[in-house]
N, C-alpha and C. Protein backbone atom coordinates (compact mmCIF):
# COMPACT_ATOMS: atom_id res chain seq x y z
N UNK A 1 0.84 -1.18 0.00
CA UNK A 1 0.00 0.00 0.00
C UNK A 1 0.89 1.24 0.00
N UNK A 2 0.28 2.16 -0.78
CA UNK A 2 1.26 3.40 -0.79
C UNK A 2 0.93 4.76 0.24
N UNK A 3 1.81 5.57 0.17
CA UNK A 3 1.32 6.65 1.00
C UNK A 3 1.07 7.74 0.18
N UNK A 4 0.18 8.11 -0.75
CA UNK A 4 0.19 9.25 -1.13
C UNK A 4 0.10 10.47 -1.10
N UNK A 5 0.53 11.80 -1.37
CA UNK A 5 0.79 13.20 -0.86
C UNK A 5 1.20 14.06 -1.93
N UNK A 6 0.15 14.99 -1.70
CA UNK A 6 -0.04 15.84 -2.72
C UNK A 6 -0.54 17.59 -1.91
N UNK A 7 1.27 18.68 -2.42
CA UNK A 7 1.29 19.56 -1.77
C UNK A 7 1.27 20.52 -2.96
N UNK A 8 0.30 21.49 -2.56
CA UNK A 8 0.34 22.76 -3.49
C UNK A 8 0.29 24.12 -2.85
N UNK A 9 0.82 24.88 -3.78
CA UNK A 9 1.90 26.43 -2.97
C UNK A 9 1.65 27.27 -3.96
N UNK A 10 1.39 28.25 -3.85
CA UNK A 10 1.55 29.52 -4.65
C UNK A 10 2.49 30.45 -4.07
N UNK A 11 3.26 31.17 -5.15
CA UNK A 11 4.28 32.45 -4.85
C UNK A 11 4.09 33.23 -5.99
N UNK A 12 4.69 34.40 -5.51
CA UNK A 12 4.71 35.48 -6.70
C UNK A 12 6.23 35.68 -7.06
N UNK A 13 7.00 34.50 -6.35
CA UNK A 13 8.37 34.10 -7.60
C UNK A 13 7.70 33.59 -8.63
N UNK A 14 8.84 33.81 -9.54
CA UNK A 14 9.06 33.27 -11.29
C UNK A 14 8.92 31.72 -11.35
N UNK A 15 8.44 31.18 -12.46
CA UNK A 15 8.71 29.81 -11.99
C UNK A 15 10.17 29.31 -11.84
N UNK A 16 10.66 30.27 -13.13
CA UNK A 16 12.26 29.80 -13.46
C UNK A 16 13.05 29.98 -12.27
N UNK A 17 12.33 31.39 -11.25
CA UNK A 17 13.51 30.80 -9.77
C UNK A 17 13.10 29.66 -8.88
N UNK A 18 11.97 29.21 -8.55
CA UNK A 18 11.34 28.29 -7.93
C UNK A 18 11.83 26.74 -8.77
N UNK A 19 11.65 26.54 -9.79
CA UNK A 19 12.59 25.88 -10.15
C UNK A 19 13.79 25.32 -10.02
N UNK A 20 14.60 26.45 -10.01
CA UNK A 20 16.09 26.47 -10.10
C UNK A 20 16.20 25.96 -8.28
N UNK A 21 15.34 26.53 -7.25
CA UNK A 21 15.22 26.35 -5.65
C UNK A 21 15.05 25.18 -5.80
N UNK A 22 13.92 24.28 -6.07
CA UNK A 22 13.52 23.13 -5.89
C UNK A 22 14.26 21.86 -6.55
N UNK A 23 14.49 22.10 -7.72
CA UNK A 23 15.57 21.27 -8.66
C UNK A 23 16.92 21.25 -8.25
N UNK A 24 17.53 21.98 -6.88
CA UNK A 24 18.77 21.77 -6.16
C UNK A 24 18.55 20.78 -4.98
N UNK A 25 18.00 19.40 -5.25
CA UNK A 25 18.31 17.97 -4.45
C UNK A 25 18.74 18.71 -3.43
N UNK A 26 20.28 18.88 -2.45
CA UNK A 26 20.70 19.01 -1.60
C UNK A 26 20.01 19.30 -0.32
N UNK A 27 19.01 20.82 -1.44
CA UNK A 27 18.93 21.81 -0.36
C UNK A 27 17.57 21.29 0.48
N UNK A 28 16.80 20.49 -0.14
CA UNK A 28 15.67 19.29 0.53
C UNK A 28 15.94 19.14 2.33
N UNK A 29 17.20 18.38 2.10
CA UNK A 29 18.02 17.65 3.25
C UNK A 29 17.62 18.62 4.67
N UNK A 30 17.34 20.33 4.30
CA UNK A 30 17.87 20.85 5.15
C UNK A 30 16.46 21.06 5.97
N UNK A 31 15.38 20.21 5.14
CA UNK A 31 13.62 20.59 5.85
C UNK A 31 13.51 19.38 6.19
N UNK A 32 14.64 17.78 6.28
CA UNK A 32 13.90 16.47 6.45
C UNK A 32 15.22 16.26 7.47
N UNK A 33 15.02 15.88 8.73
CA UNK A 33 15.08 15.51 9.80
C UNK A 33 16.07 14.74 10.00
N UNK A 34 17.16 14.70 10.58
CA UNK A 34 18.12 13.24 10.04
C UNK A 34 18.74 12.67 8.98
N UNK A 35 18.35 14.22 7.91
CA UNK A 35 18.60 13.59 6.24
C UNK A 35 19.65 14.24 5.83
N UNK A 36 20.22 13.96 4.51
CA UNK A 36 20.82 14.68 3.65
C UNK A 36 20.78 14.18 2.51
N UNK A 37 20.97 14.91 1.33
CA UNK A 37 20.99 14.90 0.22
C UNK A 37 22.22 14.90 -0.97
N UNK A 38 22.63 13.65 -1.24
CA UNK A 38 23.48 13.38 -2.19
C UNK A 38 23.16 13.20 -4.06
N UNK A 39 24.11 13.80 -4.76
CA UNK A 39 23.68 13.71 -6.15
C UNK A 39 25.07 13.42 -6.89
N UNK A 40 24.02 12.34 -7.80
CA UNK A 40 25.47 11.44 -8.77
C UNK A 40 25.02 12.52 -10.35
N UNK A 41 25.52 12.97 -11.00
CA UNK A 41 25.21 12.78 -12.63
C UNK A 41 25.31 14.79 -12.24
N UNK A 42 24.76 14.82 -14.01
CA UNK A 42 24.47 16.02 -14.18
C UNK A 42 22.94 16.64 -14.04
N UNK A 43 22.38 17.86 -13.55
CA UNK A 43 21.15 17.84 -13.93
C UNK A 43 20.35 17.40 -15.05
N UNK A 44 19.27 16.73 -14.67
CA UNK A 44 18.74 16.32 -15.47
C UNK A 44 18.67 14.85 -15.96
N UNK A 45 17.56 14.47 -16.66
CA UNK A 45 17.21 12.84 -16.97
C UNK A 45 18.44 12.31 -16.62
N UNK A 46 18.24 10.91 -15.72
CA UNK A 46 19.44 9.77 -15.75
C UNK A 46 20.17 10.57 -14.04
N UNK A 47 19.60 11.64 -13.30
CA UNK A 47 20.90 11.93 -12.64
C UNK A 47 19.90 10.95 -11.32
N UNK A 48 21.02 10.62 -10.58
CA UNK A 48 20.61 10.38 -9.22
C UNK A 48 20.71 10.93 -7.65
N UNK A 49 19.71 10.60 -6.83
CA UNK A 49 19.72 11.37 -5.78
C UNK A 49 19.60 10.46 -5.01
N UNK A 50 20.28 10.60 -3.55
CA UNK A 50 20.20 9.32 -2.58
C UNK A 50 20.02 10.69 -1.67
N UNK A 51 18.47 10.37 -0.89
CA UNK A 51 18.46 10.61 0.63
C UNK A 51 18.98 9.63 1.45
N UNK A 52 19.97 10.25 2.30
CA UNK A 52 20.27 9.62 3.07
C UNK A 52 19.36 10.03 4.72
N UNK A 53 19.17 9.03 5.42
CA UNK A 53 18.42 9.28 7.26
C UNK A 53 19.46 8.57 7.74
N UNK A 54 19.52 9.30 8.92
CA UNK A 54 20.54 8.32 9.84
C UNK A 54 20.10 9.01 11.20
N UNK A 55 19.71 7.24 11.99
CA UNK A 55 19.51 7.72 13.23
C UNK A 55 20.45 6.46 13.86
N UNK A 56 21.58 6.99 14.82
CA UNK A 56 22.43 6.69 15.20
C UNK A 56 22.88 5.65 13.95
N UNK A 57 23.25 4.31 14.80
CA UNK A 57 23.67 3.52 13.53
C UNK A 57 22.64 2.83 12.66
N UNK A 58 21.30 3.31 12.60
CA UNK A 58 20.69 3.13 11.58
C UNK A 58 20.75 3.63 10.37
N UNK A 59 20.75 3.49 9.10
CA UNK A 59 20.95 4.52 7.92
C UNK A 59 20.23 3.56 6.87
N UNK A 60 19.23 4.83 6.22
CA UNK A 60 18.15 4.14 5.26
C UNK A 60 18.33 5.46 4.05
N UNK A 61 18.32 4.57 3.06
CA UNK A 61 19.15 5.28 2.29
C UNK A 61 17.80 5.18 1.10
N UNK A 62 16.89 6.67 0.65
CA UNK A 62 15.92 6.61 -0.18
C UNK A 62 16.41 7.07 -1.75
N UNK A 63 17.04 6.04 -2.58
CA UNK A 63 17.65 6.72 -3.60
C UNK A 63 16.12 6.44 -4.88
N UNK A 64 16.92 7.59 -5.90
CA UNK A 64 15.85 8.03 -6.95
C UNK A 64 16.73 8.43 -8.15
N UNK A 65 15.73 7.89 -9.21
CA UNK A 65 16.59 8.60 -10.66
C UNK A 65 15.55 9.40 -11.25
N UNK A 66 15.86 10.87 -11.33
CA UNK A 66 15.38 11.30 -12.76
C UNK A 66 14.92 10.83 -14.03
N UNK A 67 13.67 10.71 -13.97
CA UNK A 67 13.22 10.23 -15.18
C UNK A 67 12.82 11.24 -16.46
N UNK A 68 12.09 12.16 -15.80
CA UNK A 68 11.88 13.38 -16.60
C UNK A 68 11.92 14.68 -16.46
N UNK A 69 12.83 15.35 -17.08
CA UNK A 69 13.37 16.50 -17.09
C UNK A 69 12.79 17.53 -17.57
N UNK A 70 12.07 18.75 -17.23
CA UNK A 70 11.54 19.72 -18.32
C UNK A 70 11.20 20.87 -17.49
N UNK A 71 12.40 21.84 -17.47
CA UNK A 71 11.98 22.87 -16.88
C UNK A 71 11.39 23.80 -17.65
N UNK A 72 10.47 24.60 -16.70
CA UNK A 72 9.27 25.63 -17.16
C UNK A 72 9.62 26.58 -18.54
N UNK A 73 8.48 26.90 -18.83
CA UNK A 73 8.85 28.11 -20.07
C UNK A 73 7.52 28.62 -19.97
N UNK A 74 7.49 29.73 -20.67
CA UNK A 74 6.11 30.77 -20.74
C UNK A 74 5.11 29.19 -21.00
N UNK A 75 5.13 28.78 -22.43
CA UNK A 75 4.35 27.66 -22.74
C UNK A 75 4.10 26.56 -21.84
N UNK A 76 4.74 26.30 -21.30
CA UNK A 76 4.70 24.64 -20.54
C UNK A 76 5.18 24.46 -18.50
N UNK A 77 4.74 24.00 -18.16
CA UNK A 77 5.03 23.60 -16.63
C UNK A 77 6.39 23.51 -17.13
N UNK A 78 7.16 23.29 -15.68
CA UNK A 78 8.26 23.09 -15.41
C UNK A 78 8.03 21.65 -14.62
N UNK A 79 8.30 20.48 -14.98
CA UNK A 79 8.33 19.12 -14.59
C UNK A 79 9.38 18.18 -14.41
N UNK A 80 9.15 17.25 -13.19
CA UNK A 80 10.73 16.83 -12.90
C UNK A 80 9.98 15.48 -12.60
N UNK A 81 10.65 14.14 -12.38
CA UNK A 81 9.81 13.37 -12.40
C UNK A 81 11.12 12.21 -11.64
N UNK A 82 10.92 11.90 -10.22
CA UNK A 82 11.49 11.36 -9.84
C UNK A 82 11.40 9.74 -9.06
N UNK A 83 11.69 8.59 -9.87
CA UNK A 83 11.30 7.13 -9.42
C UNK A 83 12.27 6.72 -8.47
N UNK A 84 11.70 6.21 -7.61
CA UNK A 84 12.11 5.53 -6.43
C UNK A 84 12.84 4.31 -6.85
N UNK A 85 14.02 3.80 -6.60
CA UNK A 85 14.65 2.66 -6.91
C UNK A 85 15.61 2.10 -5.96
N UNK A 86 15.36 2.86 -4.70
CA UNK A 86 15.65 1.85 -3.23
C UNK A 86 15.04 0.32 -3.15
N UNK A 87 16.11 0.05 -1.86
CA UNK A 87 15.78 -1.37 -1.47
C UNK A 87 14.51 -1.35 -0.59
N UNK A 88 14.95 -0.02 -0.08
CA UNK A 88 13.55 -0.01 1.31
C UNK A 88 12.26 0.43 0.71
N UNK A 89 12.46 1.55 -0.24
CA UNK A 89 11.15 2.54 -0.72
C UNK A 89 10.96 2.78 -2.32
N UNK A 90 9.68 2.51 -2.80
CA UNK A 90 9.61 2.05 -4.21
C UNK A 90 8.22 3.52 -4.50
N UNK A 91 7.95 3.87 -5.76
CA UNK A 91 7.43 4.96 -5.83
C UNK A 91 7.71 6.45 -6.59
N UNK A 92 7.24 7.18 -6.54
CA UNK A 92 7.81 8.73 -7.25
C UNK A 92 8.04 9.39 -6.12
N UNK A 93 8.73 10.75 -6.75
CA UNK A 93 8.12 11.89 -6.59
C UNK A 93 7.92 13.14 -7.63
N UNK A 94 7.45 13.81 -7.86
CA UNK A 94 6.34 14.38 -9.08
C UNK A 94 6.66 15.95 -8.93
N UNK A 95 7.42 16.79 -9.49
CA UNK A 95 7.50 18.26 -9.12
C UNK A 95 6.71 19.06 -10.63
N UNK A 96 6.16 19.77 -9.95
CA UNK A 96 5.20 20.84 -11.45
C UNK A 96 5.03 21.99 -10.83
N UNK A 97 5.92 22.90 -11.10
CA UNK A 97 5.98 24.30 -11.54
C UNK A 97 5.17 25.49 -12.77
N UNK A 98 4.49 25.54 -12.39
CA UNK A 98 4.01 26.48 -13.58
C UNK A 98 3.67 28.10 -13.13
N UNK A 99 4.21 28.95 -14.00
CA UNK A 99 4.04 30.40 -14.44
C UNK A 99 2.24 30.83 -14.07
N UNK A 100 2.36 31.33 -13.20
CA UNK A 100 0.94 32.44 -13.28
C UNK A 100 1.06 33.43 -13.66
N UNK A 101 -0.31 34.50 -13.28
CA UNK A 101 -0.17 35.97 -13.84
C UNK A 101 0.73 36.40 -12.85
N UNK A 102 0.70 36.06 -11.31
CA UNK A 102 0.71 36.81 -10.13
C UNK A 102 1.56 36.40 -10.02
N UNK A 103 2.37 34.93 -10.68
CA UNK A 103 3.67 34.02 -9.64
C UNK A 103 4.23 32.92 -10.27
N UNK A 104 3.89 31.70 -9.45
CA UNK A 104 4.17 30.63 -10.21
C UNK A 104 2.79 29.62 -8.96
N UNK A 105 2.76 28.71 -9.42
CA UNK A 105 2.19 27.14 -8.57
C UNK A 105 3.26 26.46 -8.63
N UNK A 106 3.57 25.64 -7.37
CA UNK A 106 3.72 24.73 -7.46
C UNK A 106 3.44 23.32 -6.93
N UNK A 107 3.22 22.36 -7.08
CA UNK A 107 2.76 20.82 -7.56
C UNK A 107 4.03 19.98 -6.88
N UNK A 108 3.71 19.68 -5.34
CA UNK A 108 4.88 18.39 -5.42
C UNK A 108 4.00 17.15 -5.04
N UNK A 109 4.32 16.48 -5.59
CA UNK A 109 2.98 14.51 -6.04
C UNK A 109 3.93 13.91 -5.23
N UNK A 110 4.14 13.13 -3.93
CA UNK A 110 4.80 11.82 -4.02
C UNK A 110 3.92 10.81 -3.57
N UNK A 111 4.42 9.39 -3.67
CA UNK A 111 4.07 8.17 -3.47
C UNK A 111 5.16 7.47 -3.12
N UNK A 112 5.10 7.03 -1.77
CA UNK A 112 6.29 6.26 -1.47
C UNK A 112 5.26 4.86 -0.50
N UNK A 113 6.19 3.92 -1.38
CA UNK A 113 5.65 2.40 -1.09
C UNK A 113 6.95 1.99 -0.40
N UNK A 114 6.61 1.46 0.99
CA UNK A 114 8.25 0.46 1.55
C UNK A 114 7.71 -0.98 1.31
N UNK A 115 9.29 -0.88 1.10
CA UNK A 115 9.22 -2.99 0.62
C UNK A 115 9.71 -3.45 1.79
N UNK A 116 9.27 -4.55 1.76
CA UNK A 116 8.21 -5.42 1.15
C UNK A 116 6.67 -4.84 1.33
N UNK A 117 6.17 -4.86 -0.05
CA UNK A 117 4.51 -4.47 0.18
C UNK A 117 3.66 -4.66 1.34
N UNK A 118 3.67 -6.04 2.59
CA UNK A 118 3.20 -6.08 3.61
C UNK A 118 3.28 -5.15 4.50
N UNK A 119 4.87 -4.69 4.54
CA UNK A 119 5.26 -3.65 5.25
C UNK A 119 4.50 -2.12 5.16
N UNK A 120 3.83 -1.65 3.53
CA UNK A 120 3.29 -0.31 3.41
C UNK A 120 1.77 -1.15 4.00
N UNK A 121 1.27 -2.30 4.02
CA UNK A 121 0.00 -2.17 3.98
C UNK A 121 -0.45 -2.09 6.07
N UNK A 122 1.17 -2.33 6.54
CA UNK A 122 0.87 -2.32 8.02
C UNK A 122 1.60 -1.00 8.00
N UNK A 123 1.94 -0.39 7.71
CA UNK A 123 2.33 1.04 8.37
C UNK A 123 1.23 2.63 7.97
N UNK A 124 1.06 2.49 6.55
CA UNK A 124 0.13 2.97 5.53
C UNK A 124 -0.86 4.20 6.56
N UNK A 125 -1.73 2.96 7.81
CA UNK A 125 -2.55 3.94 8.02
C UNK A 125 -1.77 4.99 9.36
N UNK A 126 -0.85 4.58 10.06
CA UNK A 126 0.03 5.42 10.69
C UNK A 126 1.08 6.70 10.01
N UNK A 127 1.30 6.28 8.56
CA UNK A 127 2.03 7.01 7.92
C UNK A 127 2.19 7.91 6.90
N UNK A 128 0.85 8.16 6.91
CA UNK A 128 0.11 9.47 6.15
C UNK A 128 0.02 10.90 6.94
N UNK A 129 -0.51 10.74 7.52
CA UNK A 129 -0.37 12.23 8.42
C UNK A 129 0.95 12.94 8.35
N UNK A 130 2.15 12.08 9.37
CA UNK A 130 3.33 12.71 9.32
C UNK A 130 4.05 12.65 7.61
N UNK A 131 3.94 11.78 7.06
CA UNK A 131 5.01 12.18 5.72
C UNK A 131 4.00 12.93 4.87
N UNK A 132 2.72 13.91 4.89
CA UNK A 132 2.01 14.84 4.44
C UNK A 132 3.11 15.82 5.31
N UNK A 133 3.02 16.20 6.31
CA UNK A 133 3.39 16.78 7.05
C UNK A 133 4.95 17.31 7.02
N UNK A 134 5.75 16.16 6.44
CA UNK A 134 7.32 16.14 6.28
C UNK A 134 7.16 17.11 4.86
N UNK A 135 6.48 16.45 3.93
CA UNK A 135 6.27 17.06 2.38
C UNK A 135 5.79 18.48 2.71
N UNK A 136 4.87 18.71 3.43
CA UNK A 136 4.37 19.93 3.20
C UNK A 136 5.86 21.33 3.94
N UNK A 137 6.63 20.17 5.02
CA UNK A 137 7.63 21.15 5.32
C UNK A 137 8.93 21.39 4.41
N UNK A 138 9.19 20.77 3.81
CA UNK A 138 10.05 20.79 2.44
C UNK A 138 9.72 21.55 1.49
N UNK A 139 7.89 21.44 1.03
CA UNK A 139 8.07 22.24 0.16
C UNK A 139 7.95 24.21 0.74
N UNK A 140 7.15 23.83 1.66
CA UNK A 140 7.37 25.37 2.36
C UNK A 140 8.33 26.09 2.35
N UNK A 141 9.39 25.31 2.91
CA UNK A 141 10.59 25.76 3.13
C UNK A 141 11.79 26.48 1.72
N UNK A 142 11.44 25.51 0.66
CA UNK A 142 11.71 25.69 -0.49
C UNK A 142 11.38 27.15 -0.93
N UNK A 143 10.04 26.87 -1.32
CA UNK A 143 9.16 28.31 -1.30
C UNK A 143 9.93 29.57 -0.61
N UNK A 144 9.58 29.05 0.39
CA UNK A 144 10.20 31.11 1.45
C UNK A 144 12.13 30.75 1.11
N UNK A 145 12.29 29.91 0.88
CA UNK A 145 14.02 30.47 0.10
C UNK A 145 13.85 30.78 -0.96
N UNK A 146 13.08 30.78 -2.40
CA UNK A 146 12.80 31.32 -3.43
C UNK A 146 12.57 32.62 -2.95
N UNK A 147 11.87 32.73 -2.25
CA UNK A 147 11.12 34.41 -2.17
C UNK A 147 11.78 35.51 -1.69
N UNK A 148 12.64 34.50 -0.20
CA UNK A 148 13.53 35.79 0.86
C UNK A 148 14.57 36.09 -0.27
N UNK A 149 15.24 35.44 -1.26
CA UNK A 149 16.60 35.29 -2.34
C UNK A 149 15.96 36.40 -3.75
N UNK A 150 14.76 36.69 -3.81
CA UNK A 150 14.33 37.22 -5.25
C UNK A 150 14.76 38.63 -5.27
């Protein structure tokens, strides 16, 4: 069973800076608890990102590849499209940026399934609230660094 979470934000940044904020992996690390944020490749399709958590000598490591790349333009969202390909956690996460009159929206989608599947279908109803809650502080946080930086 999955956990799904779906956070939406408006600013009267550009999309192209909200973008450029959110599409820097690292800076994630600094709204999730125990985490950090490592990146293999170049921006864009094919690159990878490993969250790392570590609580004492535990360490769960949520890595992801870029699947789809397409930052914003007057015409089109700005879309990033990130699959889960951990041992522990299987799933997306989904970023959509788009240009308003006033700003930009933005759209962060995830779905994170832990393996083994038994495991999301016994945690599932405990683990919606808080990882809404984790998502919604990431992307917040994102946000007011786009805005305080414009």
């Amino acid at each position: 069973m999955s956990v799904p979470v779906q956070i939406v934000r408006t600013s009267p940044v550009a999309a192209e800076r909200l973008w450029e904020v959110f599409v820097d992996w690292p800076r994630h690390g600094a709204y999730v608890p125990l985490s950090r944020l490592e990146v293999t490749g170049r921006p864009g399709v094919g690159q990878v990102v490993d969250a790392i958590t570590r609580l004492g000598p535990l360490e769960v490591h949520d890595t992801m590849r870029v699947d789809i790349w397409q930052p914003p333009s007057r015409e089109r969202p700005g879309v990033a499209l990130l699959t889960k390909t951990g041992r522990v956690l299987s799933g997306f996460g989904r970023l959509e940026i788009t240009a308003t009159g006033a700003g930009s929206r933005v759209q962060w989608d995830e779905d994170v399934r832990p393996r083994p599947a038994w495991l999301g279908r016994l945690t599932a109803p405990v683990a919606t609230v808080p990882t809404r809650m984790l998502f919604a502080r990431v992307v917040d946080g994102l946000v007011r660094e786009a805005e305080q930086s414009r």
